[in-house]
Protein backbone atom coordinates (compact mmCIF):
# COMPACT_ATOMS: atom_id res chain seq x y z
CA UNK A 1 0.00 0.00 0.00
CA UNK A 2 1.56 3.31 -1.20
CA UNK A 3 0.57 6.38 0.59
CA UNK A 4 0.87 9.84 -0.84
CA UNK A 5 1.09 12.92 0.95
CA UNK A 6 0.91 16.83 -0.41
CA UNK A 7 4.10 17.95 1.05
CA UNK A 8 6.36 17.67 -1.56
CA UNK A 9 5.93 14.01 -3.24
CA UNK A 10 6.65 11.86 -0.01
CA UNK A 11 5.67 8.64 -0.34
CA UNK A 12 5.82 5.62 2.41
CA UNK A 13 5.81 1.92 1.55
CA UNK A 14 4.22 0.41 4.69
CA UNK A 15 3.86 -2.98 3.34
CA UNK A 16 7.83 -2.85 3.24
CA UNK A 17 8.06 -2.12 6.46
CA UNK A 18 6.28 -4.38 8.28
CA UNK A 19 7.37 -7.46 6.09
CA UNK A 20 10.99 -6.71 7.33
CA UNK A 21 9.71 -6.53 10.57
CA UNK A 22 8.10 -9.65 10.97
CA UNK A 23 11.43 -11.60 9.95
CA UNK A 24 11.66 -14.87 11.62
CA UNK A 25 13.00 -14.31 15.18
CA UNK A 26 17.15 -14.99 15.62
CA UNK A 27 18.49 -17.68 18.06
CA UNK A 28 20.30 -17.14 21.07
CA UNK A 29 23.85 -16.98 21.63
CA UNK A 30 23.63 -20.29 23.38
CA UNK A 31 21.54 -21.83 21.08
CA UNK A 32 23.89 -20.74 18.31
CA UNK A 33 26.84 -22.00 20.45
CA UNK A 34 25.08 -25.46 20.97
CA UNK A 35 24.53 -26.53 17.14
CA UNK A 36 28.39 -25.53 16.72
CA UNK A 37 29.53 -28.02 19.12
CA UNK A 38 28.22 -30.27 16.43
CA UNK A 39 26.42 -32.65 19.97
CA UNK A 40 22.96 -31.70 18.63
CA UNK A 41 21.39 -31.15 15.10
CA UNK A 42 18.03 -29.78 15.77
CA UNK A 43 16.90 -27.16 18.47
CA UNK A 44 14.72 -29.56 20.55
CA UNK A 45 18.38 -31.07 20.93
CA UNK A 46 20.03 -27.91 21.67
CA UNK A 47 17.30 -26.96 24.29
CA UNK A 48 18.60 -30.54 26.12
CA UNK A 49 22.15 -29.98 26.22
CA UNK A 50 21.65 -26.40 27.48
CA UNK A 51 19.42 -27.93 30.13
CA UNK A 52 21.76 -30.48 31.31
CA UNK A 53 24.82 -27.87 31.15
CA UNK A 54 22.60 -25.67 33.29
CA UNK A 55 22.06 -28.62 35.87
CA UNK A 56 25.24 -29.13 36.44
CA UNK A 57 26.46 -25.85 36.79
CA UNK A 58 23.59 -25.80 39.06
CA UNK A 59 24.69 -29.24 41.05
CA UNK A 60 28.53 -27.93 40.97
CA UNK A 61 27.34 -24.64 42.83
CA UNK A 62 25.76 -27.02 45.51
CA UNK A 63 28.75 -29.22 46.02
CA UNK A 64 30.66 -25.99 46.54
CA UNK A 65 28.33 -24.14 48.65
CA UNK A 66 27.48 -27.02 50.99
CA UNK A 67 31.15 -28.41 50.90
CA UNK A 68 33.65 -27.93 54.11
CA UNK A 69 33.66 -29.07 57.70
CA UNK A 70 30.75 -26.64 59.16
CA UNK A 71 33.04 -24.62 61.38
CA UNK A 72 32.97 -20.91 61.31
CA UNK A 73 35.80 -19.04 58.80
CA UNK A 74 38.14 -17.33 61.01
CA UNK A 75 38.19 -13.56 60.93
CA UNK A 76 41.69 -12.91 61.68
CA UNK A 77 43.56 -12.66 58.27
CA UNK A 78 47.20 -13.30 60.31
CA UNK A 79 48.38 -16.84 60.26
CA UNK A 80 50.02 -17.74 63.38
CA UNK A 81 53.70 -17.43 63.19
CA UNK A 82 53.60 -15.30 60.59
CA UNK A 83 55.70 -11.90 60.31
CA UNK A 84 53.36 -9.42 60.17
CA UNK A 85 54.21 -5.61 59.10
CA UNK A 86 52.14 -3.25 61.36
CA UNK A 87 51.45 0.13 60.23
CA UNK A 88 54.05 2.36 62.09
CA UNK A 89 53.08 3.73 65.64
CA UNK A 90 50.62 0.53 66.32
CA UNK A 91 52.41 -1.24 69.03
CA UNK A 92 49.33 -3.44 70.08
CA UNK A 93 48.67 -6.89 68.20
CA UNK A 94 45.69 -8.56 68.41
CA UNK A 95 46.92 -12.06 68.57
């Protein structure tokens, strides 16, 4: 549909503009990342192997956060018996 206006021969082609619009919608970074590892060949596939990557990112994270022997961390950064370089004029140590 061509529209013409009186200000000096302007015309708009609106059926242009929405066909380039409506182009069909562009995959994901992931997605594209997942057909190049050449593992899957369709995007049902993909949407798999982006699932299980995400579950064990997610079961890693657990492992990590849950890991260690349940006692507090200690809040004094000195290690014992280590030489420690106190700001001059501080005579008092805290350990």
């Amino acid at each position: 549909m061509i529209i013409y206006t009186r200000m000096s021969n302007v015309q708009f082609d609106e059926e242009q503009e929405f066909s380039q619009r409506h182009m069909a919608p562009q995959q994901s970074f992931l997605m594209r990342l997942a057909f190049k590892t050449g593992f899957v060949q369709t995007e049902k596939g993909a949407l798999y192997l982006l699932l299980a990557v995400a579950g064990a990112l997610l079961l890693i994270a657990l492992f990590i956060l849950f890991s260690g022997d349940g006692s507090a961390p200690s809040l004094n950064p000195y290690v014992e018996g280590q030489n420690v370089l106190l700001p001059p004029g501080d005579t008092t140590s805290s350990f």
